[in-house]
PDB file of N, CA and C in Angstrom:
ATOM      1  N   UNK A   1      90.167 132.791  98.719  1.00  0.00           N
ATOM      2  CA  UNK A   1      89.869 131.672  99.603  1.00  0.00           C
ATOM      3  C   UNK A   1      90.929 130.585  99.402  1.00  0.00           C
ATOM      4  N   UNK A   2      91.275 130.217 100.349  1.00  0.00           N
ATOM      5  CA  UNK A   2      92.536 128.789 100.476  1.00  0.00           C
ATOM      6  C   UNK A   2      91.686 127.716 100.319  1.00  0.00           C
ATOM      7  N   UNK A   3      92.240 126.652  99.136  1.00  0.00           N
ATOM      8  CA  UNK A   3      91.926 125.474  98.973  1.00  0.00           C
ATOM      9  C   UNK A   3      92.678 124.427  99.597  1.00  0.00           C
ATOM     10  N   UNK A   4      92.421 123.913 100.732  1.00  0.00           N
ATOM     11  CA  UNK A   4      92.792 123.010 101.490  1.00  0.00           C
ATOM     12  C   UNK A   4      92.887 121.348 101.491  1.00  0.00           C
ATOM     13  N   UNK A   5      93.915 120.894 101.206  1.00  0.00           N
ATOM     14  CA  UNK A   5      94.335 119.411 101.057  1.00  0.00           C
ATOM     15  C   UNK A   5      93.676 118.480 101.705  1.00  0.00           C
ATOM     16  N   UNK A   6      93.434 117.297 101.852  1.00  0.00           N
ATOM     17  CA  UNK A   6      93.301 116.319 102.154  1.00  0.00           C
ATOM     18  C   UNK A   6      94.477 116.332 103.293  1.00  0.00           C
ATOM     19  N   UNK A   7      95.826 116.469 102.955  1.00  0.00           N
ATOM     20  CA  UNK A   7      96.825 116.206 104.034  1.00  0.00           C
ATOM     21  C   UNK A   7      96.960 117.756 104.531  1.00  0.00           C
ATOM     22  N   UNK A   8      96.303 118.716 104.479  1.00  0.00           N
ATOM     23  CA  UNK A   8      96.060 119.529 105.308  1.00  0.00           C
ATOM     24  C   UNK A   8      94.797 119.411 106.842  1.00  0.00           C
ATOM     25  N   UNK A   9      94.038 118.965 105.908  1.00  0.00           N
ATOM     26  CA  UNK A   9      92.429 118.329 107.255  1.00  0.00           C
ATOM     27  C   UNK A   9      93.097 117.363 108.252  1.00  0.00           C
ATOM     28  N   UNK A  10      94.135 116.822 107.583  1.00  0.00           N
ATOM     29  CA  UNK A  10      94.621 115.246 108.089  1.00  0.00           C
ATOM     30  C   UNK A  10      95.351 115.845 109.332  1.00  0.00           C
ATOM     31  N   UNK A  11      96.071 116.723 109.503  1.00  0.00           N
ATOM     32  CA  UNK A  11      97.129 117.553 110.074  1.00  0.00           C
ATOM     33  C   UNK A  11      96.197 118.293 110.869  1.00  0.00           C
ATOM     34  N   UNK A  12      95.361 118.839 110.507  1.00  0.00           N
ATOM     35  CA  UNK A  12      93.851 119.419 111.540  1.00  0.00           C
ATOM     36  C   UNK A  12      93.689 118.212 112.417  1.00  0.00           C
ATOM     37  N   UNK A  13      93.243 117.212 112.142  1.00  0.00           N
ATOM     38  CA  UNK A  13      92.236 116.307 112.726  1.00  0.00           C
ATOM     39  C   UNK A  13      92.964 115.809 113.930  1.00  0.00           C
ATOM     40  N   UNK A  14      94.717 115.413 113.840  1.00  0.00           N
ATOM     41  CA  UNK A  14      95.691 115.237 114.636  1.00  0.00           C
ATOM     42  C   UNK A  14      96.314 116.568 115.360  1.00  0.00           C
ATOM     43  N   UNK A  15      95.692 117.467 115.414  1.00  0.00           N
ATOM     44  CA  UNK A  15      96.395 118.752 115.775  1.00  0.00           C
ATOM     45  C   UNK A  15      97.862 118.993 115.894  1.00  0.00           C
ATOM     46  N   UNK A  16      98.161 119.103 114.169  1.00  0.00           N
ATOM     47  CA  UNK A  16      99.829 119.322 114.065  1.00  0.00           C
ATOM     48  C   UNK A  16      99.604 120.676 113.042  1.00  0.00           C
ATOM     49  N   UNK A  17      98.562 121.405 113.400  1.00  0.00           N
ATOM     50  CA  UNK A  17      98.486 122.413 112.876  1.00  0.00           C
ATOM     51  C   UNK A  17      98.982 123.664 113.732  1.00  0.00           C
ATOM     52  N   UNK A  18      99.540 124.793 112.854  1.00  0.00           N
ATOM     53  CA  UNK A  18      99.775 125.906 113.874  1.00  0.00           C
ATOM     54  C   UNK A  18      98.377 126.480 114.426  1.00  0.00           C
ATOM     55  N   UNK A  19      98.675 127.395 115.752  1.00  0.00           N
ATOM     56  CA  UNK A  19      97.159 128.011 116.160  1.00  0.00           C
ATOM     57  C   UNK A  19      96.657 129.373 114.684  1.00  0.00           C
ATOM     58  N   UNK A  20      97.510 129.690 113.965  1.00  0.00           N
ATOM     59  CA  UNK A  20      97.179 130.526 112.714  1.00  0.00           C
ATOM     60  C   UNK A  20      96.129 129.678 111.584  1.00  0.00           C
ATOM     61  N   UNK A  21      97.222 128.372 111.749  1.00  0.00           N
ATOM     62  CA  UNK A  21      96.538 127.577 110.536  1.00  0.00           C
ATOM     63  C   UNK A  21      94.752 126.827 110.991  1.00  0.00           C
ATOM     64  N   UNK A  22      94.766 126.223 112.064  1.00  0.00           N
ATOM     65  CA  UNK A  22      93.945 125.858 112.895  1.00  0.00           C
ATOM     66  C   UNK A  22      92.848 127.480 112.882  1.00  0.00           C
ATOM     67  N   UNK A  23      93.075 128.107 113.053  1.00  0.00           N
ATOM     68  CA  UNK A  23      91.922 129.285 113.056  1.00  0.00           C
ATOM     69  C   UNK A  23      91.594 129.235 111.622  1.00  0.00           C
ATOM     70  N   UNK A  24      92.533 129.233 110.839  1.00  0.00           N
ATOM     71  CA  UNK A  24      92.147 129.583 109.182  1.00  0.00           C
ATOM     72  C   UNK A  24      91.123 128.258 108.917  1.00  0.00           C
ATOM     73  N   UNK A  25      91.582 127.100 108.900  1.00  0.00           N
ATOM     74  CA  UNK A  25      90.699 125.798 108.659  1.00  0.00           C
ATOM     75  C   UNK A  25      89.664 126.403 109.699  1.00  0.00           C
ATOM     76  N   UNK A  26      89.267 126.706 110.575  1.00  0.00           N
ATOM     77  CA  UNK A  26      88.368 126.385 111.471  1.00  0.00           C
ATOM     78  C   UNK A  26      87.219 127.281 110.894  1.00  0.00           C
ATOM     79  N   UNK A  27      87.812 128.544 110.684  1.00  0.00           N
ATOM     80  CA  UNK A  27      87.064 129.746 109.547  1.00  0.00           C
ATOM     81  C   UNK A  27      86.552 129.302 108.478  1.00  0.00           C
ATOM     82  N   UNK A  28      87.219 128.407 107.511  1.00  0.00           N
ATOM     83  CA  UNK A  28      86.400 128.033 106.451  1.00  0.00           C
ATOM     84  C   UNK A  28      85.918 126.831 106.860  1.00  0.00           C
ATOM     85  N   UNK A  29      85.956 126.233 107.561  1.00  0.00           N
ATOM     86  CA  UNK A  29      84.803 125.012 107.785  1.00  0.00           C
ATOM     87  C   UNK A  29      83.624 125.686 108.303  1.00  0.00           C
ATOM     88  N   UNK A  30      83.001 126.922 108.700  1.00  0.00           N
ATOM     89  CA  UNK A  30      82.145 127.467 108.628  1.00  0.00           C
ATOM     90  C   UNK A  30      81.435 128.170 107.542  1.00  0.00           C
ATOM     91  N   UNK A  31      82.040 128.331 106.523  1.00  0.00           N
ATOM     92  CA  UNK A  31      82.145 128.964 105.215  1.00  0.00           C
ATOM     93  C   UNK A  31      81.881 127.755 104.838  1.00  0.00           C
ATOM     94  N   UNK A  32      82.019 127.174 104.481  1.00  0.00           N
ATOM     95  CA  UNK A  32      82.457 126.056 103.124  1.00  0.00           C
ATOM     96  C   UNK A  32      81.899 124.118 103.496  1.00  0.00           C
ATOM     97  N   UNK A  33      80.609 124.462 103.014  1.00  0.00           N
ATOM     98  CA  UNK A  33      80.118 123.144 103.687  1.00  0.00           C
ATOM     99  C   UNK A  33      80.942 121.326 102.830  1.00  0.00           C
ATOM    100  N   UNK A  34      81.441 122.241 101.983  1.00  0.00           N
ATOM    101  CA  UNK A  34      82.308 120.488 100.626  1.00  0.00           C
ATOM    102  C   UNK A  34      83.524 120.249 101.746  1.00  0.00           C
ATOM    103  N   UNK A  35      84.153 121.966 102.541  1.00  0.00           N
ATOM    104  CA  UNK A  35      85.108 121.134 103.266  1.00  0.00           C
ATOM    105  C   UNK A  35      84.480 120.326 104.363  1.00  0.00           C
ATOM    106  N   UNK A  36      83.752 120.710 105.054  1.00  0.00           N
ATOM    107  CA  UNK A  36      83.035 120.146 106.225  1.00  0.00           C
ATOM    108  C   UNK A  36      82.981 118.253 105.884  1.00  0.00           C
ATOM    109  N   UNK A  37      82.088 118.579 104.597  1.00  0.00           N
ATOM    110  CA  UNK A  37      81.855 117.180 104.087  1.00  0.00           C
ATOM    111  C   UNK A  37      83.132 116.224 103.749  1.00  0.00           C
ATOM    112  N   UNK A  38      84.067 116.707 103.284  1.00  0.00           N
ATOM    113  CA  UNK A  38      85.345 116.707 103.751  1.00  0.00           C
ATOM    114  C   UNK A  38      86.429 115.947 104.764  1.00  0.00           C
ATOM    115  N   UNK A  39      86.078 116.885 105.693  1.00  0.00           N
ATOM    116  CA  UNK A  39      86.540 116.587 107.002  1.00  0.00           C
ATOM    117  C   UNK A  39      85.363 115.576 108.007  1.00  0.00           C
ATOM    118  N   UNK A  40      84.503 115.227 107.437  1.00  0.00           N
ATOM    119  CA  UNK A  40      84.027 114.096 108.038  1.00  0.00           C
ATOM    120  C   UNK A  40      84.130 112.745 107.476  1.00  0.00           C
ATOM    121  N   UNK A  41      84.127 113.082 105.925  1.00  0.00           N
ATOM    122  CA  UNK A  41      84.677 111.767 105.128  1.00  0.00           C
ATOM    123  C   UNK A  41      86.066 111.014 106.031  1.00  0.00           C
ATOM    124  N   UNK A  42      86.895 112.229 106.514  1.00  0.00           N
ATOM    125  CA  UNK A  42      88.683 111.758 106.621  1.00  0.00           C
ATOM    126  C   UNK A  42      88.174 111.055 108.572  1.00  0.00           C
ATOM    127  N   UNK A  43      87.134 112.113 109.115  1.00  0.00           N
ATOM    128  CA  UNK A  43      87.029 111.521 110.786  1.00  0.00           C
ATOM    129  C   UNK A  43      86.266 110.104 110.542  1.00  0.00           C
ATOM    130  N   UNK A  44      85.656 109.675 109.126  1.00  0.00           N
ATOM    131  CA  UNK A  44      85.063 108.386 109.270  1.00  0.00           C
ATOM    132  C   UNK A  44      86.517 107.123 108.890  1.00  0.00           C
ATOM    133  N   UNK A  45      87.278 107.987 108.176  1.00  0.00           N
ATOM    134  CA  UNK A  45      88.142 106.774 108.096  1.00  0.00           C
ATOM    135  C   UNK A  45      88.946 106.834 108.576  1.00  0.00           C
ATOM    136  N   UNK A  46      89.237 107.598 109.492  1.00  0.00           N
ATOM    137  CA  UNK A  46      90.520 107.134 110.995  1.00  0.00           C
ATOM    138  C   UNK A  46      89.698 106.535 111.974  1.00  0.00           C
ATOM    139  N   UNK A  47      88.430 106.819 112.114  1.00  0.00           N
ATOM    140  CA  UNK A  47      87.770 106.118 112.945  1.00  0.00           C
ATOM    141  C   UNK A  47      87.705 104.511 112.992  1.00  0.00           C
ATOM    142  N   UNK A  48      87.351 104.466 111.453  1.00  0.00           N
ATOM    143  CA  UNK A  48      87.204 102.932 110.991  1.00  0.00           C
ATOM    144  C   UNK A  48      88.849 102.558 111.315  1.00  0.00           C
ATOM    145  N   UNK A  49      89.693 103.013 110.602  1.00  0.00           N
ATOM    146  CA  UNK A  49      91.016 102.251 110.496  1.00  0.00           C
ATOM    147  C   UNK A  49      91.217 102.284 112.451  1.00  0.00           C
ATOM    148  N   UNK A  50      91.193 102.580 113.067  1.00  0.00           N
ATOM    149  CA  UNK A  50      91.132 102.616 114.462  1.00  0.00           C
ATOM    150  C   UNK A  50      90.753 101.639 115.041  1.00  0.00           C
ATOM    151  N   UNK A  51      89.511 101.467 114.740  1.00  0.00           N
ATOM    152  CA  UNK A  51      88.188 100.058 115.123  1.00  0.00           C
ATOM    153  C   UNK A  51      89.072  98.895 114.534  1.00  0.00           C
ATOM    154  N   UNK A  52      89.810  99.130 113.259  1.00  0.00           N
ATOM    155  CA  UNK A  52      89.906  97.567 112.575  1.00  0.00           C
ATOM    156  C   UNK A  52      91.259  96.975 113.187  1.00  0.00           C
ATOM    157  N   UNK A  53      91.869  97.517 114.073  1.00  0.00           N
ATOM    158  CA  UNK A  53      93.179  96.546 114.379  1.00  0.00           C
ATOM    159  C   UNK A  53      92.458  96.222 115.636  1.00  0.00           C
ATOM    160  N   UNK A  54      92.691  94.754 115.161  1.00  0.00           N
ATOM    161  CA  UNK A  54      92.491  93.219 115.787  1.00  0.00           C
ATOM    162  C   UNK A  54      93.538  92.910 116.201  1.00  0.00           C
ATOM    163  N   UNK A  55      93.660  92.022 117.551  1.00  0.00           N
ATOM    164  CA  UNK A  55      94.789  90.294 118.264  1.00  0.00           C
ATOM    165  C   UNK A  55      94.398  89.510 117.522  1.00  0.00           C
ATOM    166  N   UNK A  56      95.902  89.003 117.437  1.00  0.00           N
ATOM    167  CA  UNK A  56      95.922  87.646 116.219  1.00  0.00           C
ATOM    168  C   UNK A  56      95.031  86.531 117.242  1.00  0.00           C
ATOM    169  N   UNK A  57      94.659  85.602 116.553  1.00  0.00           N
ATOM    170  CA  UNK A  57      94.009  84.531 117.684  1.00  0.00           C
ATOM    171  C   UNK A  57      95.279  83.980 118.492  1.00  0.00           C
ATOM    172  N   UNK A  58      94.769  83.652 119.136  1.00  0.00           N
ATOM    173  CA  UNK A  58      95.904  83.253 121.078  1.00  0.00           C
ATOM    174  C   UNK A  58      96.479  81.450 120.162  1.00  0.00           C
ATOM    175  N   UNK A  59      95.501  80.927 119.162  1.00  0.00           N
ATOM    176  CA  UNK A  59      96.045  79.709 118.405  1.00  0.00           C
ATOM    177  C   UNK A  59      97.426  79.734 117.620  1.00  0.00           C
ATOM    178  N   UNK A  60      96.965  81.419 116.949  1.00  0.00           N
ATOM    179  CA  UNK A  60      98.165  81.628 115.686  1.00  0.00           C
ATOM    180  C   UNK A  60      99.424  81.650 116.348  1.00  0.00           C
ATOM    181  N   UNK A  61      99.102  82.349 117.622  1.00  0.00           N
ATOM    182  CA  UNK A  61     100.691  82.702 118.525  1.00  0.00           C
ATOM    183  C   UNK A  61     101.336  81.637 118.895  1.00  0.00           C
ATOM    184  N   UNK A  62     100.075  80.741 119.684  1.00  0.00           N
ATOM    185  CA  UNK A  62     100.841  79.220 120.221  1.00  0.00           C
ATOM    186  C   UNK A  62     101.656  78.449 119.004  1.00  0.00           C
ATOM    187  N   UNK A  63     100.956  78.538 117.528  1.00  0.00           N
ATOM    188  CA  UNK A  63     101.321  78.210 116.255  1.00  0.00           C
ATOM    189  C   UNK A  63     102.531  78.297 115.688  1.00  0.00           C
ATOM    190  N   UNK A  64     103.003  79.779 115.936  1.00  0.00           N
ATOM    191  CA  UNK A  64     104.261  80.486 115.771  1.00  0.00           C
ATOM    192  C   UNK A  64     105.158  79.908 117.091  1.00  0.00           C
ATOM    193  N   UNK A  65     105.145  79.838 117.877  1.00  0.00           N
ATOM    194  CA  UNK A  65     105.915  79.619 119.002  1.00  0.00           C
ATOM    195  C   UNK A  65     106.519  78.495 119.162  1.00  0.00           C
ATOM    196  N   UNK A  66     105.311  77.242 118.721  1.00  0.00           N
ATOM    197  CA  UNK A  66     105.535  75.829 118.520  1.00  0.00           C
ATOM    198  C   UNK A  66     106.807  75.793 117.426  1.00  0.00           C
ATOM    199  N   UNK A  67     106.215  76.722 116.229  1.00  0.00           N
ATOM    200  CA  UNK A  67     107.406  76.524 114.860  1.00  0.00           C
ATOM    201  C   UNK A  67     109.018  76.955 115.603  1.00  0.00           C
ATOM    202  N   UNK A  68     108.596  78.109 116.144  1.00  0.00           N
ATOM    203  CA  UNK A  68     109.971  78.565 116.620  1.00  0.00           C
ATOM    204  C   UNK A  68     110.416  77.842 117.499  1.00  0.00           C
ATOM    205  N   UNK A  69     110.385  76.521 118.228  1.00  0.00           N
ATOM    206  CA  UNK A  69     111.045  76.041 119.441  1.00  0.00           C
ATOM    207  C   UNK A  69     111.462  74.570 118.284  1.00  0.00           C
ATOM    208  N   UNK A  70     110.431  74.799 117.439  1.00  0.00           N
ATOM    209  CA  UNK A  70     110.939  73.023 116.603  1.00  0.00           C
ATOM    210  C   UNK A  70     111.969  73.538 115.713  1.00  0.00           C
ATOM    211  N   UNK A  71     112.171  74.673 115.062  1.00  0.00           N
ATOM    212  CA  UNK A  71     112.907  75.328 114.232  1.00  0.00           C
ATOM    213  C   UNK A  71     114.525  75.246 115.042  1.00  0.00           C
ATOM    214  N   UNK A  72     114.359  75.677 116.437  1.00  0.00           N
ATOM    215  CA  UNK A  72     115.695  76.345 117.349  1.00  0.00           C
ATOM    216  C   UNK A  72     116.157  74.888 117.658  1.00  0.00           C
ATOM    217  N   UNK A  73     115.307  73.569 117.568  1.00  0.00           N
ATOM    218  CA  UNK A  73     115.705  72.402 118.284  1.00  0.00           C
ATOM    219  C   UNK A  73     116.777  71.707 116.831  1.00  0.00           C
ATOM    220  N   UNK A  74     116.164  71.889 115.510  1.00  0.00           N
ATOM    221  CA  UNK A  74     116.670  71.544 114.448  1.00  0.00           C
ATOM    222  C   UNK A  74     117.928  71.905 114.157  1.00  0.00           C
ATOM    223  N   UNK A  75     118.170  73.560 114.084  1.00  0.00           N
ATOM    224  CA  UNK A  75     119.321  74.050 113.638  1.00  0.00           C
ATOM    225  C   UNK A  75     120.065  74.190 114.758  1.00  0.00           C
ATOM    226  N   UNK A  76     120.444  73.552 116.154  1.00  0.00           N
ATOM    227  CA  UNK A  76     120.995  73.253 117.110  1.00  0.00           C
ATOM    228  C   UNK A  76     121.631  72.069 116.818  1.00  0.00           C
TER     229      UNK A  76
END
């Protein structure tokens, strides 16, 4: 039985797997419920990291923009 990586599931989950390798993972995720458990641990945290990118507030930008026009007026 093949013991399968973390950056092997990872490569599953993004389908950069071959159709050989992809059948083999797909075979033992029926077999093998720790990988299963596994491969849902890794779909909860691309999910999350997915959800968590945020827009800066529309303040921070005006913030930055203000610095950069007083900055360009100075060293002029």
């Amino acid at each position: 039985m093949h013991h399968y990586t973390p950056e092997d599931l990872i490569r599953f989950l993004y389908k950069e797997t071959s159709q050989n390798e992809t059948g083999a993972i797909e075979d033992a995720l029926q077999k093998d419920w720790t990988l299963r458990e596994k491969l849902a641990v890794l779909k909860a945290s691309i999910e999350r990291l997915n959800s968590a990118l945020e827009k800066p507030r529309t303040e921070a930008i005006l913030s930055i923009l203000r610095y950069a026009v007083s900055s360009e007026t100075v060293s002029q």
